[in-house]
N, C-alpha and C. Protein backbone atom coordinates (compact mmCIF):
# COMPACT_ATOMS: atom_id res chain seq x y z
N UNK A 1 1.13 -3.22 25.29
CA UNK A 1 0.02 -2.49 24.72
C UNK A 1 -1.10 -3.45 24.34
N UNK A 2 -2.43 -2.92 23.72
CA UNK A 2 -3.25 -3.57 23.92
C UNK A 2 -2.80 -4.36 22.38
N UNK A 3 -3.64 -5.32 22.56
CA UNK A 3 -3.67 -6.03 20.80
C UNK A 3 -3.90 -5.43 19.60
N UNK A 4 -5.71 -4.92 19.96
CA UNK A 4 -6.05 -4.47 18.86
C UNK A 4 -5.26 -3.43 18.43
N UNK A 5 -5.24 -2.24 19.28
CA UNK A 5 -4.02 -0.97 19.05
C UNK A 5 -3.22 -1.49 18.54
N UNK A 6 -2.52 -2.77 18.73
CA UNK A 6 -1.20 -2.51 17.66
C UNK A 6 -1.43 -2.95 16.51
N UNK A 7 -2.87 -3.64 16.16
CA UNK A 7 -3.14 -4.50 14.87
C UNK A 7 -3.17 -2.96 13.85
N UNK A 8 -4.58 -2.40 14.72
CA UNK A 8 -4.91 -0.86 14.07
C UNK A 8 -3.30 0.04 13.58
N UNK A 9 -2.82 0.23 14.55
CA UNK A 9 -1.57 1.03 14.31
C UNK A 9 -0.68 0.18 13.28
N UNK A 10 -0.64 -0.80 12.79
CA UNK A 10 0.02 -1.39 11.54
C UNK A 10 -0.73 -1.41 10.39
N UNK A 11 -2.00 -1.55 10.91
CA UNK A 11 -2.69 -1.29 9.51
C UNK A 11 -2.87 0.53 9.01
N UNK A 12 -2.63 1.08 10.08
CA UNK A 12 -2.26 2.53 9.22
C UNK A 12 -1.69 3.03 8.99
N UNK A 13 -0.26 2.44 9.64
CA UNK A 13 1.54 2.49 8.73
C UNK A 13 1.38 1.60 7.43
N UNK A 14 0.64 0.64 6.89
CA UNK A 14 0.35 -0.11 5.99
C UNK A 14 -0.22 0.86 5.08
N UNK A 15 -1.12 1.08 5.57
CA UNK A 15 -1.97 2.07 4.29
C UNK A 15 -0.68 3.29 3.75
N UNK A 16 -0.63 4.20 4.76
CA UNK A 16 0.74 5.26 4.23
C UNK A 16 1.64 4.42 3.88
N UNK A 17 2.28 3.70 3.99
CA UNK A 17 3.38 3.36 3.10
C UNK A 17 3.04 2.80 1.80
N UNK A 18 1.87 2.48 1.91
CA UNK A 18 1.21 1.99 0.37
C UNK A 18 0.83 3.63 -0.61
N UNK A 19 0.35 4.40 -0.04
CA UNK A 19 0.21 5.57 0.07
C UNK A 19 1.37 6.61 -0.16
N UNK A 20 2.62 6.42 0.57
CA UNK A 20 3.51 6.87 0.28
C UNK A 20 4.56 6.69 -1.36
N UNK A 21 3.99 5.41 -1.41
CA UNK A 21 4.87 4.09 -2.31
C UNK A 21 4.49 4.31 -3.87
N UNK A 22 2.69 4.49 -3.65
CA UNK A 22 2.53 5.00 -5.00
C UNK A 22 2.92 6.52 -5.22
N UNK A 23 2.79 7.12 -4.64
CA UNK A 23 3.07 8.69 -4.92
C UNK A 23 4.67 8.69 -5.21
N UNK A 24 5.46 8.10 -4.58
CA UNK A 24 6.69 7.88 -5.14
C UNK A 24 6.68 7.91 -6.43
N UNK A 25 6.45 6.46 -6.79
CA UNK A 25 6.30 5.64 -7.61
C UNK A 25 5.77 7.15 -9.19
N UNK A 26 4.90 7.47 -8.83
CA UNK A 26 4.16 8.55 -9.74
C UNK A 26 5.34 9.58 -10.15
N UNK A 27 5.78 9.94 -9.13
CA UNK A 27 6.51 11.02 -9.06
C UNK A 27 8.47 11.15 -9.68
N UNK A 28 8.19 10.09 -9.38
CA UNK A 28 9.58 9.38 -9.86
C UNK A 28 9.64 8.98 -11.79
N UNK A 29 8.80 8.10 -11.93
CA UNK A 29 8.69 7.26 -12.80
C UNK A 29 7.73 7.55 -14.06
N UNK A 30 6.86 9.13 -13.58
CA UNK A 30 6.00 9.69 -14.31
C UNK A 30 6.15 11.03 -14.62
N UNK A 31 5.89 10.89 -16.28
CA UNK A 31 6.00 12.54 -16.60
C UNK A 31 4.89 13.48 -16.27
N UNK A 32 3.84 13.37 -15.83
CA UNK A 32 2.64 13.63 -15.67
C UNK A 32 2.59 14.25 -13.94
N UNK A 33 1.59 14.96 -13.77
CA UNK A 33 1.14 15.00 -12.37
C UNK A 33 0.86 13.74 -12.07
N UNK A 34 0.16 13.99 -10.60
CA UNK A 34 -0.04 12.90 -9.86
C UNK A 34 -2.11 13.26 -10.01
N UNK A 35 -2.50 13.47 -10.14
CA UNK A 35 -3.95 13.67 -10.44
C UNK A 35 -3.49 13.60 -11.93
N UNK A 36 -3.01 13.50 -13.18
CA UNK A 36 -3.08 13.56 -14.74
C UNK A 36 -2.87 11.72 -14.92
N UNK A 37 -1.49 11.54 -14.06
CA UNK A 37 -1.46 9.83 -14.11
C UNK A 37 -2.41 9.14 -13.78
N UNK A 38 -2.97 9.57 -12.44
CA UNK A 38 -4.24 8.94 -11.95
C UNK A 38 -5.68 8.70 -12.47
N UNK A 39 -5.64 9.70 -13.73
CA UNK A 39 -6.63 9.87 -14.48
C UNK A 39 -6.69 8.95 -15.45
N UNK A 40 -5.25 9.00 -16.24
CA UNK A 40 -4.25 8.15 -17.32
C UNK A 40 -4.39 6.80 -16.96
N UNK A 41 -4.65 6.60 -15.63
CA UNK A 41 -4.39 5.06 -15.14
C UNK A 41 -5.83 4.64 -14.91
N UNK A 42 -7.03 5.67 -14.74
CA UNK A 42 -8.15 5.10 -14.71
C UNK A 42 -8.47 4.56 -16.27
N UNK A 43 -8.34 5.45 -17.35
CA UNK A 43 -8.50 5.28 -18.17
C UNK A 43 -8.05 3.85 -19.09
N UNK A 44 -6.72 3.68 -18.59
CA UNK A 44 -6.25 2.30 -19.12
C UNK A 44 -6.26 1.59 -18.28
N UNK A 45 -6.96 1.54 -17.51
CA UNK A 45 -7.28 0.19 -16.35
C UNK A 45 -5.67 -0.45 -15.72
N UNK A 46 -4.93 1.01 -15.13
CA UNK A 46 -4.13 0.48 -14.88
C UNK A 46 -3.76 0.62 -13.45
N UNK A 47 -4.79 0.84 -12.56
CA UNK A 47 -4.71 1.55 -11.18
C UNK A 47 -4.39 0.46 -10.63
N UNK A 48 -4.84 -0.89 -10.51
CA UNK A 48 -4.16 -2.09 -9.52
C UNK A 48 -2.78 -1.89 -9.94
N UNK A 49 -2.30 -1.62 -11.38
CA UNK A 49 -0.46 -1.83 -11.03
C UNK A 49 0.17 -1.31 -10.22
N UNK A 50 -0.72 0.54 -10.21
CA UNK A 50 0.04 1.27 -9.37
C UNK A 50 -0.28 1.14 -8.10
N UNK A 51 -0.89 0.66 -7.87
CA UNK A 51 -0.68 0.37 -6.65
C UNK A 51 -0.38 -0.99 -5.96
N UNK A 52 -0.12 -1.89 -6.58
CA UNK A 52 0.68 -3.01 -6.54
C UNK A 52 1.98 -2.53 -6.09
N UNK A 53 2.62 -1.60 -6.87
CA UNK A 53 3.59 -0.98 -6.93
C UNK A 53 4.02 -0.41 -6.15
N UNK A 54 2.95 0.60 -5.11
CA UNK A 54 2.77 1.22 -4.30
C UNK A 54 3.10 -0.07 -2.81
N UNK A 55 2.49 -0.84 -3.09
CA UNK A 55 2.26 -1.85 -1.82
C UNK A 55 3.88 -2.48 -1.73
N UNK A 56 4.78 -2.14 -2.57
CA UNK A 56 6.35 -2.69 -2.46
C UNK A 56 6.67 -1.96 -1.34
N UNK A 57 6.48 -1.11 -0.84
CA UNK A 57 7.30 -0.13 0.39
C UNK A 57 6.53 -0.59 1.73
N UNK A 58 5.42 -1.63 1.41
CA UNK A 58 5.16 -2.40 2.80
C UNK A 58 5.57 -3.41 2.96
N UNK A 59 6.45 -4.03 2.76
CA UNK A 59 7.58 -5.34 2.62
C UNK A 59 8.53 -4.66 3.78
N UNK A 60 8.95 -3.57 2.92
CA UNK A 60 9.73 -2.38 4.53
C UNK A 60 9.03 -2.30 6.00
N UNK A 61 8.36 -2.04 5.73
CA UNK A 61 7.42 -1.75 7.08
C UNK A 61 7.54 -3.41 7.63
N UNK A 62 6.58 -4.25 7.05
CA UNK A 62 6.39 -5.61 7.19
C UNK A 62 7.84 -6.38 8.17
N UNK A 63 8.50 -5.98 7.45
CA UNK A 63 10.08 -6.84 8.01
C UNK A 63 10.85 -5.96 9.09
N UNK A 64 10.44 -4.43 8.68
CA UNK A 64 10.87 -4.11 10.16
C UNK A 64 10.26 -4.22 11.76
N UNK A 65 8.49 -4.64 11.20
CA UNK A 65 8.28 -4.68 12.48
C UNK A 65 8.48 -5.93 13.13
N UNK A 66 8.53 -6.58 11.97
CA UNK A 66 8.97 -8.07 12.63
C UNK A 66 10.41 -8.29 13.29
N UNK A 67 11.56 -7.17 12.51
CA UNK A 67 12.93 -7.06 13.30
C UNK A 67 12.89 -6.71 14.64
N UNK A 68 12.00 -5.65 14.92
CA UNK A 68 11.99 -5.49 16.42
C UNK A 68 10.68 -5.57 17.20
N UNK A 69 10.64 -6.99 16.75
CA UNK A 69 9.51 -7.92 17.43
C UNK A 69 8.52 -7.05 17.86
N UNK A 70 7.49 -6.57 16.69
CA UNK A 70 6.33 -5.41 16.76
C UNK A 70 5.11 -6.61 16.02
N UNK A 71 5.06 -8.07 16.28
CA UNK A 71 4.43 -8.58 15.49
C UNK A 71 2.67 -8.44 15.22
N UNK A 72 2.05 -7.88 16.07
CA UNK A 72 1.14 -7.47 15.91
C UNK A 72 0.84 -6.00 14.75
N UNK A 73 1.42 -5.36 15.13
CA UNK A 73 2.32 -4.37 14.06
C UNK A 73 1.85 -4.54 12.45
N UNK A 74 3.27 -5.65 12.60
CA UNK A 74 3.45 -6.50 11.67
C UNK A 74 2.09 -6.98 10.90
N UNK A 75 1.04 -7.56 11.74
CA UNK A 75 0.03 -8.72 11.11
C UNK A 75 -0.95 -7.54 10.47
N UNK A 76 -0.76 -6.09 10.95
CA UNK A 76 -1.66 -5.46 10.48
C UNK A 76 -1.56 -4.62 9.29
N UNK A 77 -0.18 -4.58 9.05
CA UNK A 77 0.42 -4.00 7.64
C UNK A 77 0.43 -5.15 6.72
N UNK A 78 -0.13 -6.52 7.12
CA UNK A 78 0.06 -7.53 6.72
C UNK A 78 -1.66 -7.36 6.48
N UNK A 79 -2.52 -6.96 7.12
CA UNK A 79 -3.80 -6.79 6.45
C UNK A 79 -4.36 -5.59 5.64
N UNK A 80 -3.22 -4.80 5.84
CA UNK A 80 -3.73 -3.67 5.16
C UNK A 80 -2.83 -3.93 3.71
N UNK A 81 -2.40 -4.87 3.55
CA UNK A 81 -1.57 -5.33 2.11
C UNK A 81 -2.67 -6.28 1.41
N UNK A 82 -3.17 -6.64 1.91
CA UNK A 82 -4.52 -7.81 1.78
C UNK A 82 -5.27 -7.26 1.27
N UNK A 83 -5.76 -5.66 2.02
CA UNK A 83 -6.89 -5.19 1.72
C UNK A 83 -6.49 -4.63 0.54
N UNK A 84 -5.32 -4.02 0.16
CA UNK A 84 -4.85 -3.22 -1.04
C UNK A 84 -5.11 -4.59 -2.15
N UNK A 85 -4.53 -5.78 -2.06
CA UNK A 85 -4.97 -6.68 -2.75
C UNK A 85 -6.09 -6.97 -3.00
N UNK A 86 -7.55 -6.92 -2.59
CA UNK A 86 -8.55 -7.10 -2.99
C UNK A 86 -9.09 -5.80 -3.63
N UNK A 87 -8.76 -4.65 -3.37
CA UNK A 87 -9.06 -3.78 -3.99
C UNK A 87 -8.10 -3.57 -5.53
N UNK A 88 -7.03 -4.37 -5.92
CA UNK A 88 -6.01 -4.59 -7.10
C UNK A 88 -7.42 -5.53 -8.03
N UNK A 89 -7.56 -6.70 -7.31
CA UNK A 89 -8.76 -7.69 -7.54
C UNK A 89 -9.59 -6.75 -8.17
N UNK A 90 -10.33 -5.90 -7.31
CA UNK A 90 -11.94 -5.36 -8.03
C UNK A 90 -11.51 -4.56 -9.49
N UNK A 91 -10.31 -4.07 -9.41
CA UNK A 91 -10.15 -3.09 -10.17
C UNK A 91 -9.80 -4.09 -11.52
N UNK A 92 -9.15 -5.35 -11.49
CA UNK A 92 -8.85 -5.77 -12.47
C UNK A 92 -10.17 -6.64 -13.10
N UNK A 93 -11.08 -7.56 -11.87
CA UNK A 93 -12.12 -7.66 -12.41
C UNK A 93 -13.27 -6.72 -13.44
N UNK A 94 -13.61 -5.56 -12.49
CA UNK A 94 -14.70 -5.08 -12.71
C UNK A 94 -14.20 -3.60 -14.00
């Protein structure tokens, strides 16, 4: 397959599983809705955790695509973890 396609196609199994990971994460671990936490978490400046948190279920993704040698895959759930990281960054800066 082509390159970029597989960079793209990891970076948007990256995002949903980051995506998936916090909503877990909410749903599991919170008494609240998932729009009431999200609100709760703007308020206490706590949205990079959750989704720090969220970004644990791309370690999964990450290592499986590397198990069955998907490394392009791989490098792109590997940038879409990056990008969740700079957006953890703005939120804790700003």
């Amino acid at each position: 397959m082509n390159t970029k396609k597989e960079i793209i196609i990891g970076f948007i199994i990256g995002l949903i599983a980051n995506t998936i990971g916090t909503m877990a994460y909410i749903v599991l671990f919170s008494d609240f809705s998932i729009s009431e936490t999200f609100e709760a978490a703007i308020k206490q400046g706590h949205v990079g955790s959750l989704l720090a948190l969220g970004a644990i279920l791309n370690l999964v993704a990450f290592f499986g695509f590397l198990k069955i040698r998907r490394d392009q895959r791989a490098k792109g759930v590997l940038i879409a973890t990056l990008l969740t990281a700079l957006i953890i960054l703005y939120y804790k800066v700003f």
